[in-house]
PDB file of N, CA and C in Angstrom:
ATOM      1  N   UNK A   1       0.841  -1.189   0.000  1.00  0.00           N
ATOM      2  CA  UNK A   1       0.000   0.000   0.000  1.00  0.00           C
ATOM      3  C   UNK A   1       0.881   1.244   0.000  1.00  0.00           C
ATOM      4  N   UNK A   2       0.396   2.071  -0.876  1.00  0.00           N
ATOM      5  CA  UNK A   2       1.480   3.261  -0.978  1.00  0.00           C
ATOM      6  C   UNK A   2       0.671   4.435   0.539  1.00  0.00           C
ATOM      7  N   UNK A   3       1.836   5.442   0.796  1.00  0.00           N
ATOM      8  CA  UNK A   3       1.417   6.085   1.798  1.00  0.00           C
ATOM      9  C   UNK A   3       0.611   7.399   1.481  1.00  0.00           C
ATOM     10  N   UNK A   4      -0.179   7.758   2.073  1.00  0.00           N
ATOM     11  CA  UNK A   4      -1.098   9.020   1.996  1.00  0.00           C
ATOM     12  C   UNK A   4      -0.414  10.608   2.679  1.00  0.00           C
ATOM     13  N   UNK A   5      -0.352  11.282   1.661  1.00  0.00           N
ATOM     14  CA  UNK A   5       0.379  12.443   2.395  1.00  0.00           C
ATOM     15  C   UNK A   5      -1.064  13.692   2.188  1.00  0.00           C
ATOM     16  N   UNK A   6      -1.156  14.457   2.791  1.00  0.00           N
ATOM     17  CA  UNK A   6      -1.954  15.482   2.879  1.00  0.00           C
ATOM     18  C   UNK A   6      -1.846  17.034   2.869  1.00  0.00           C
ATOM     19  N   UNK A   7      -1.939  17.807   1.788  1.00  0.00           N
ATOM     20  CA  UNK A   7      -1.154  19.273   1.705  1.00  0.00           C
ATOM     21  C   UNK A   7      -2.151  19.813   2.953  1.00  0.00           C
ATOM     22  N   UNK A   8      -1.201  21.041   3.913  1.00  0.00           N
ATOM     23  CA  UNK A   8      -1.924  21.567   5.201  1.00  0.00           C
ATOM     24  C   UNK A   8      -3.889  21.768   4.265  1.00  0.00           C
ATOM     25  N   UNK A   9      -3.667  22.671   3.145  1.00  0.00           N
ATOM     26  CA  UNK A   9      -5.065  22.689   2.929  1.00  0.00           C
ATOM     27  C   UNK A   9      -6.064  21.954   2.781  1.00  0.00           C
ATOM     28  N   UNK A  10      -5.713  20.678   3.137  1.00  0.00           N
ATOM     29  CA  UNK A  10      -6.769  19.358   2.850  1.00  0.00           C
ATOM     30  C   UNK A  10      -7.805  19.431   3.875  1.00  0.00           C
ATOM     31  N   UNK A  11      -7.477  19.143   4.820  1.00  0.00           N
ATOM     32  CA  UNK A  11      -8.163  19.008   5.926  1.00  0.00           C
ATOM     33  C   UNK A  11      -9.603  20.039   6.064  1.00  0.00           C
ATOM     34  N   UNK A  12      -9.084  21.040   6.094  1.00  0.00           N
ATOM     35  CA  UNK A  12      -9.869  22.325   5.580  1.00  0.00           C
ATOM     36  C   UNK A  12     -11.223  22.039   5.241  1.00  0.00           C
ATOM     37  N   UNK A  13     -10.576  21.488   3.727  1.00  0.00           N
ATOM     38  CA  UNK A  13     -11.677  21.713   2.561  1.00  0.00           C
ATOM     39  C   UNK A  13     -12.468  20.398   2.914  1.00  0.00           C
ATOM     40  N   UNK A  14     -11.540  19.259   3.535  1.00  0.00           N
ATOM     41  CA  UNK A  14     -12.773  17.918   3.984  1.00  0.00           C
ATOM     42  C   UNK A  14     -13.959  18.149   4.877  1.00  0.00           C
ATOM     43  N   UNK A  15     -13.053  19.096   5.960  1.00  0.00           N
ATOM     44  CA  UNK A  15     -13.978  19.543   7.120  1.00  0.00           C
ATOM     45  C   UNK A  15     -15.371  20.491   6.862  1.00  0.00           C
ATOM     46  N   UNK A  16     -15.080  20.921   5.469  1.00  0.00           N
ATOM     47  CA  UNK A  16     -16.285  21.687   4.508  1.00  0.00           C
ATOM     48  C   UNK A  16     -17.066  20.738   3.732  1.00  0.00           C
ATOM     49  N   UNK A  17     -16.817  19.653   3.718  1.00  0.00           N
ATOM     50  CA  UNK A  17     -18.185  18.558   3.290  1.00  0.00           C
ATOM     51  C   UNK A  17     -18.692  17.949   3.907  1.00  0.00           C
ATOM     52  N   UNK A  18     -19.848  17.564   3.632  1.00  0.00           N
ATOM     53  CA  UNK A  18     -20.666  16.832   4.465  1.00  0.00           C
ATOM     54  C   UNK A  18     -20.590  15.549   4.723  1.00  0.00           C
ATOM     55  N   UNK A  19     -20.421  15.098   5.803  1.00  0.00           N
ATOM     56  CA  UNK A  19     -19.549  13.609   6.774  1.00  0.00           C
ATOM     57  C   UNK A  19     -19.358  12.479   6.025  1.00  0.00           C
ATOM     58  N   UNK A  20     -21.113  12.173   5.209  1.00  0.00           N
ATOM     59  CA  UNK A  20     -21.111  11.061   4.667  1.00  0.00           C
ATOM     60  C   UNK A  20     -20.156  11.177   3.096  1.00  0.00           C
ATOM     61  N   UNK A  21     -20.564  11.917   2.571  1.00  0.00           N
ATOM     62  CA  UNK A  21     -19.303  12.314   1.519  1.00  0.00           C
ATOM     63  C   UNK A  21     -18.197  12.442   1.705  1.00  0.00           C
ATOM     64  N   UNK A  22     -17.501  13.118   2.804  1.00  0.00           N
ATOM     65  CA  UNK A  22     -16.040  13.077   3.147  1.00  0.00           C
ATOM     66  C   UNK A  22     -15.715  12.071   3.242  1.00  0.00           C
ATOM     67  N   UNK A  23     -16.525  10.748   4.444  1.00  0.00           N
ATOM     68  CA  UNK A  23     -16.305   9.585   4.521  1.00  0.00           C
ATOM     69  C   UNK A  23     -15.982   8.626   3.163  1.00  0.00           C
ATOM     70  N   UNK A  24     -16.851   9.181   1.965  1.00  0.00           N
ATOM     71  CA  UNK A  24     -17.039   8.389   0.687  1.00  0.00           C
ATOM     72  C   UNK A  24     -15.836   8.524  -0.043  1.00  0.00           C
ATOM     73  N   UNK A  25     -15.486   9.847   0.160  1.00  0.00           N
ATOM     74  CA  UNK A  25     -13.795  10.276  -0.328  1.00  0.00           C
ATOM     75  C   UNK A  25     -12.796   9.593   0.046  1.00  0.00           C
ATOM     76  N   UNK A  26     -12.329   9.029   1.859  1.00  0.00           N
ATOM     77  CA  UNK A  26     -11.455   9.483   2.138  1.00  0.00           C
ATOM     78  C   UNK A  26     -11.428   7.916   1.470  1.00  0.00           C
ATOM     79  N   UNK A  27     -12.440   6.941   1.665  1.00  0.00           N
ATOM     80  CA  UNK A  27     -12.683   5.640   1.135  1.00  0.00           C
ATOM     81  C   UNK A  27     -12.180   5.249   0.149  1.00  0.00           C
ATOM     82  N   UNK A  28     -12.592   6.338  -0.716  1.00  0.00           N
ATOM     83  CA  UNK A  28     -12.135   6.384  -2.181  1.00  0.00           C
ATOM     84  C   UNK A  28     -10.343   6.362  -2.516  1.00  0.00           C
ATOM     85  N   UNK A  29      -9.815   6.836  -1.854  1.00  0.00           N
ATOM     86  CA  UNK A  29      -8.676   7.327  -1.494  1.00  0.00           C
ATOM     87  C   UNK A  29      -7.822   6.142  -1.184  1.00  0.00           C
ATOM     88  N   UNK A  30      -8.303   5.648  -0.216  1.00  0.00           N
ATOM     89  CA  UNK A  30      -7.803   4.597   0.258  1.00  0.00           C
ATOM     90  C   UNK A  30      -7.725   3.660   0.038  1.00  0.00           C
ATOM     91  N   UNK A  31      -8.884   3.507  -0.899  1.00  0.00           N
ATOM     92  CA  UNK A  31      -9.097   1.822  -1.928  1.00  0.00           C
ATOM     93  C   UNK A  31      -7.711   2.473  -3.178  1.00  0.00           C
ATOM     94  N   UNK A  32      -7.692   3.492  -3.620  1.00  0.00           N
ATOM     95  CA  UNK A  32      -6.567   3.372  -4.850  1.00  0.00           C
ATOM     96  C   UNK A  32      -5.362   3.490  -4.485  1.00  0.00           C
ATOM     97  N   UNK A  33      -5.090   4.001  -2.868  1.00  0.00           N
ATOM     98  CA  UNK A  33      -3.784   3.743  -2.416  1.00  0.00           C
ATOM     99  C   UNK A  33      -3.866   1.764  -2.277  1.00  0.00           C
ATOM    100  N   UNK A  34      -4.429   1.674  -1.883  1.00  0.00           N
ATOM    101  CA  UNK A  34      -4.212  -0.254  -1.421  1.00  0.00           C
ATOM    102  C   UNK A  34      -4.209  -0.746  -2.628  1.00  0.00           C
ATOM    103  N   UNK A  35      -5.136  -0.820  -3.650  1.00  0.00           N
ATOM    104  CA  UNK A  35      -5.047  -1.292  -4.905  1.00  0.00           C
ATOM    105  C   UNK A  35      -4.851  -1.001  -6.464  1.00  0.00           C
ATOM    106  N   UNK A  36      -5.030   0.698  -6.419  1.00  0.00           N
ATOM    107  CA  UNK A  36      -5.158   0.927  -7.935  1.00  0.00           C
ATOM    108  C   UNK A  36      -6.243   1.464  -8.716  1.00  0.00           C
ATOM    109  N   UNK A  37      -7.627   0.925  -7.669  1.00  0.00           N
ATOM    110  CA  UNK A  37      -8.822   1.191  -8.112  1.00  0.00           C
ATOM    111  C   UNK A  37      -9.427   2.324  -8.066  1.00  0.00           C
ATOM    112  N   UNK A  38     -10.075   2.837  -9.063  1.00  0.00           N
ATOM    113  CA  UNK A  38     -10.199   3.706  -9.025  1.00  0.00           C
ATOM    114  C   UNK A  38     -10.765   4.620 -10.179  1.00  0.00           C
ATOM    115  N   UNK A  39     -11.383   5.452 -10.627  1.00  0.00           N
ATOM    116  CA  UNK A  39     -11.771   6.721 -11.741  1.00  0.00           C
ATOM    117  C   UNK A  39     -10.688   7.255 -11.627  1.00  0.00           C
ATOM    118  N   UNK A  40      -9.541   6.902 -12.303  1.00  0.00           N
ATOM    119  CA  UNK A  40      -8.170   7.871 -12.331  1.00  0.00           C
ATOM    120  C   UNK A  40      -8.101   8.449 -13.455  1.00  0.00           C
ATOM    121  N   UNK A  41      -7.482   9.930 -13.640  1.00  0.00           N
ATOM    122  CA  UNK A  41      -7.653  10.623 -15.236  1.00  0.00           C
ATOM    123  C   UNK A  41      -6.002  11.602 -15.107  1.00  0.00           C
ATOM    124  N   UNK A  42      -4.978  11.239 -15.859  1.00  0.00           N
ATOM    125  CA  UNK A  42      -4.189  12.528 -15.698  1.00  0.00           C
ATOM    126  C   UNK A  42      -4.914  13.623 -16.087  1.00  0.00           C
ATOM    127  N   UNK A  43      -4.278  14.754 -15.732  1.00  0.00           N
ATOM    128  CA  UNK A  43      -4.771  16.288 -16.297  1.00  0.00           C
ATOM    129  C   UNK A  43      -3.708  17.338 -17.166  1.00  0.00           C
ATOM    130  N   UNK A  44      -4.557  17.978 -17.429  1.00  0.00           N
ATOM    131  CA  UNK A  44      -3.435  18.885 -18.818  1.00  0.00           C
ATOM    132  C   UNK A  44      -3.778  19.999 -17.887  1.00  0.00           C
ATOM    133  N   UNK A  45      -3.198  20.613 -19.032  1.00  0.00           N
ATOM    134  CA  UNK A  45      -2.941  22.656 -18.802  1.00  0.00           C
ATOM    135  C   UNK A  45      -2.303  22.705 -17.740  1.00  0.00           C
ATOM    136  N   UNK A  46      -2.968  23.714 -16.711  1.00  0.00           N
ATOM    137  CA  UNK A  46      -2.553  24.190 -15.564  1.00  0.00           C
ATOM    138  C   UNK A  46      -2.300  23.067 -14.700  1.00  0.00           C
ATOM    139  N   UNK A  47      -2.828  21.828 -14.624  1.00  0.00           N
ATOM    140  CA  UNK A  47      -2.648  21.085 -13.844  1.00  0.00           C
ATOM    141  C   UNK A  47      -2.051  19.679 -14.959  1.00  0.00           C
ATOM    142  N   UNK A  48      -1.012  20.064 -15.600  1.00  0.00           N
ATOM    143  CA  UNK A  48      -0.526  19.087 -15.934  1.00  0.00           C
ATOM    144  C   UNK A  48       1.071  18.287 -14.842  1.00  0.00           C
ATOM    145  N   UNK A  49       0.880  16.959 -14.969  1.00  0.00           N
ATOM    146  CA  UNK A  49       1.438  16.073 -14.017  1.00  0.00           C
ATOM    147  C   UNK A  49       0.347  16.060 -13.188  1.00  0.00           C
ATOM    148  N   UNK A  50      -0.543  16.238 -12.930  1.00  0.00           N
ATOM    149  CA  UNK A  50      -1.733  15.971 -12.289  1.00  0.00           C
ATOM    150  C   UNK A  50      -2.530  14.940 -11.996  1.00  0.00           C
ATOM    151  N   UNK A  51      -2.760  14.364 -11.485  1.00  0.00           N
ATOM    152  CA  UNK A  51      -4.310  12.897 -11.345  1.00  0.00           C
ATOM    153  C   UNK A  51      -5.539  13.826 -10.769  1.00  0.00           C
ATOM    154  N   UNK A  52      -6.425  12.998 -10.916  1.00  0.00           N
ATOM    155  CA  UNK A  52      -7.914  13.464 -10.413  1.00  0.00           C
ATOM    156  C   UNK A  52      -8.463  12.193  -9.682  1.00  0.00           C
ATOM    157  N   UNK A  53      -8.788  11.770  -9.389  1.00  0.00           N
ATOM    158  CA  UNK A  53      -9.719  10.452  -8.889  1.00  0.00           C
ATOM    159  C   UNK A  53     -11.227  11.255  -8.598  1.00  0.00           C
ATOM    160  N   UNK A  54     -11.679  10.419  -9.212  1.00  0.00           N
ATOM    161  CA  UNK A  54     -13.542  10.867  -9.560  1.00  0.00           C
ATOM    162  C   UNK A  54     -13.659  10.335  -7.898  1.00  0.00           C
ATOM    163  N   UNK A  55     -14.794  10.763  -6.725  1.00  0.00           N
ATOM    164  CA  UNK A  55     -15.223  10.226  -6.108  1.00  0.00           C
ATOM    165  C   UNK A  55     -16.511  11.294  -5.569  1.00  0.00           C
ATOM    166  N   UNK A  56     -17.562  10.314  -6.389  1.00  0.00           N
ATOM    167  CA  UNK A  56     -19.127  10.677  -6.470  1.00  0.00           C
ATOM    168  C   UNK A  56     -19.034  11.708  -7.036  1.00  0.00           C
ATOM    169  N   UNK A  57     -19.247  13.214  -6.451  1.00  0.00           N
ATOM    170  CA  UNK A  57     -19.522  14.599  -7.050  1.00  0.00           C
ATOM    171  C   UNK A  57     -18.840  15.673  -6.908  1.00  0.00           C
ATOM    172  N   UNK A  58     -17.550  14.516  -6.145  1.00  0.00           N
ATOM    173  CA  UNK A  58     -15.898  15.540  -5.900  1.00  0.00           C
ATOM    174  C   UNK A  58     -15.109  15.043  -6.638  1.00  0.00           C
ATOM    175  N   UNK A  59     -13.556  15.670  -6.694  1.00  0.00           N
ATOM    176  CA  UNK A  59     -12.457  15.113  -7.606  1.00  0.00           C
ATOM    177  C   UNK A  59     -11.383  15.763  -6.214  1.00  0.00           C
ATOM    178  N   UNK A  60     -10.886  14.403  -6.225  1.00  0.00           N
ATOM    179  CA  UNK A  60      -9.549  14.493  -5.796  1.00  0.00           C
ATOM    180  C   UNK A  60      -8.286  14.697  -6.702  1.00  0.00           C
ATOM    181  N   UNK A  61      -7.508  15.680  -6.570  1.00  0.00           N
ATOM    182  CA  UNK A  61      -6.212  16.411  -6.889  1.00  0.00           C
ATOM    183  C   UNK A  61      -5.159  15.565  -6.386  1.00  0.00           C
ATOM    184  N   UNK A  62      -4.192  14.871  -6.882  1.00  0.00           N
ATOM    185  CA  UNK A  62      -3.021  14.479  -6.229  1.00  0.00           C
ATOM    186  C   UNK A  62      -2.487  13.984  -7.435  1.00  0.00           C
ATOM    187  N   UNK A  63      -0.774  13.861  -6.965  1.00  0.00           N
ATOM    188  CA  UNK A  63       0.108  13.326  -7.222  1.00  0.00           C
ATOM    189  C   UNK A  63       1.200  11.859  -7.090  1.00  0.00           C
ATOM    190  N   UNK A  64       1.212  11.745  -7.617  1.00  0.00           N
ATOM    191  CA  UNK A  64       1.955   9.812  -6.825  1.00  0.00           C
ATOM    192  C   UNK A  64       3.507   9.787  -7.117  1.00  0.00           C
ATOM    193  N   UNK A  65       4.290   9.213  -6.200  1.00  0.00           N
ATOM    194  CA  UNK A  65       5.137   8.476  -6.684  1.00  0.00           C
ATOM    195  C   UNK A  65       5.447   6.856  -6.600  1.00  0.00           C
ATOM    196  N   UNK A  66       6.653   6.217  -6.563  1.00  0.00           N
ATOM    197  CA  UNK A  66       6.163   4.917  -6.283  1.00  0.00           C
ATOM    198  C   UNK A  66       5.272   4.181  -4.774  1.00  0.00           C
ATOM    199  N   UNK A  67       5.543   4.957  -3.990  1.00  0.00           N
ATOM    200  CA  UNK A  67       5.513   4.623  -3.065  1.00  0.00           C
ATOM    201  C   UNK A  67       4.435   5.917  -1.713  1.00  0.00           C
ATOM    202  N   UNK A  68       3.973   7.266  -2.603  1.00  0.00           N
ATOM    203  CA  UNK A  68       3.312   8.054  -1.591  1.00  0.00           C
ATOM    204  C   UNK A  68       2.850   8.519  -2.587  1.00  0.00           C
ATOM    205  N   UNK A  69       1.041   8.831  -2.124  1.00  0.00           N
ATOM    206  CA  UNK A  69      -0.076   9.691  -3.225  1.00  0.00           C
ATOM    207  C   UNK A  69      -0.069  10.879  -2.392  1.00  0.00           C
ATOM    208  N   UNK A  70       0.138  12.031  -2.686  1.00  0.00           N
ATOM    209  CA  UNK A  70       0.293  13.254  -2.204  1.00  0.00           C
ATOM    210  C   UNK A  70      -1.282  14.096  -2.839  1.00  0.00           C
ATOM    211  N   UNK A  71      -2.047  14.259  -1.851  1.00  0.00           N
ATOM    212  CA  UNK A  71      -3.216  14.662  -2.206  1.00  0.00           C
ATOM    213  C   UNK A  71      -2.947  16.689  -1.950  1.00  0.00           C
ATOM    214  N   UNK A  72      -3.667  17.289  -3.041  1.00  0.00           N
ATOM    215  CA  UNK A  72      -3.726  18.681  -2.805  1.00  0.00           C
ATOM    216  C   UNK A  72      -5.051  19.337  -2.718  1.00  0.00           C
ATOM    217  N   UNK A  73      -5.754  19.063  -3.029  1.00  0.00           N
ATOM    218  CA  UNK A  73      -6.904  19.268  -3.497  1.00  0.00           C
ATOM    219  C   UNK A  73      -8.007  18.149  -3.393  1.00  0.00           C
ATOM    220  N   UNK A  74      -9.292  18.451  -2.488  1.00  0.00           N
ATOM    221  CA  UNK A  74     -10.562  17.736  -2.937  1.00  0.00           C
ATOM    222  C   UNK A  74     -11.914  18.696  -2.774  1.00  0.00           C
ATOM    223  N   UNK A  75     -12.115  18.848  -3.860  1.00  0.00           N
ATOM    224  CA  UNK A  75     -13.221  19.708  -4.613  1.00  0.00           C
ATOM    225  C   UNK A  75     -14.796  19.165  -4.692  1.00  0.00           C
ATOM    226  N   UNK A  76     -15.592  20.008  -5.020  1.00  0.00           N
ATOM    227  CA  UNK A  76     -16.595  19.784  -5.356  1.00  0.00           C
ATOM    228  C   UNK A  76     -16.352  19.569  -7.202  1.00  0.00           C
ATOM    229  N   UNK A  77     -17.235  19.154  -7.978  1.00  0.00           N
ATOM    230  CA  UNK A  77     -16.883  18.548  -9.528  1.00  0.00           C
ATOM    231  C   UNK A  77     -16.696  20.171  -9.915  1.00  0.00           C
ATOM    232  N   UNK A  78     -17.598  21.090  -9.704  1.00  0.00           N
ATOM    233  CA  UNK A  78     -17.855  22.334 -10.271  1.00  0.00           C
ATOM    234  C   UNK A  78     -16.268  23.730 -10.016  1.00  0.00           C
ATOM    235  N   UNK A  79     -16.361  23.145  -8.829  1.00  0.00           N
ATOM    236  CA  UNK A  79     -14.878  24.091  -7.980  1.00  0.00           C
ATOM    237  C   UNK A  79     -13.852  23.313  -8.342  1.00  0.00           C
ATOM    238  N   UNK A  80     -13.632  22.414  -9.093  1.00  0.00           N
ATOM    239  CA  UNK A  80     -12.489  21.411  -8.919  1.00  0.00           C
ATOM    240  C   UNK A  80     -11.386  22.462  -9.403  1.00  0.00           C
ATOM    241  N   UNK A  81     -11.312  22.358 -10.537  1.00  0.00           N
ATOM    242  CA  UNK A  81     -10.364  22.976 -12.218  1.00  0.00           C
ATOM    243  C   UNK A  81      -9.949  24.171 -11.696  1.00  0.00           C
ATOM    244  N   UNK A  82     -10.696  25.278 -10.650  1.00  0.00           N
ATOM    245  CA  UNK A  82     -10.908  26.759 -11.110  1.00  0.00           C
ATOM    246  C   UNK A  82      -9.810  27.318  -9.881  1.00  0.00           C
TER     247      UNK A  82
END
């Protein structure tokens, strides 16, 4: 299982969704650190070297290397990009 790192602004923006969704995220998160699984999409432009992981009606922002997914960002679908 690769390790989960968290930019200070994460927390934040989790603590701004609502429980059962955060919960659905962090889930989400955690199943593609253990296995892979996942709605994974690189990203261009501004956020190129980028991943997204779809989870429900948010997108998670992060980065990987072999061994740690460095999350920056988890958005609503609409706030994600901007």
């Amino acid at each position: 299982m690769k390790g989960i790192r968290f930019h200070p602004n994460v927390a934040e923006e989790v603590r701004a969704i609502e429980q059962r969704a955060a919960l659905n995220i962090l889930t989400a998160i955690h199943r593609y650190a253990e296995t892979g699984a996942g709605s994974v999409k690189p990203l261009s432009g501004e956020f190129e070297g980028l991943l997204r992981l779809r989870a429900g009606n948010h997108r998670v922002i992060f980065d990987e290397t072999e061994d740690t997914i460095t999350i920056h960002r988890i958005r609503d679908r609409r706030e994600a990009y901007r």
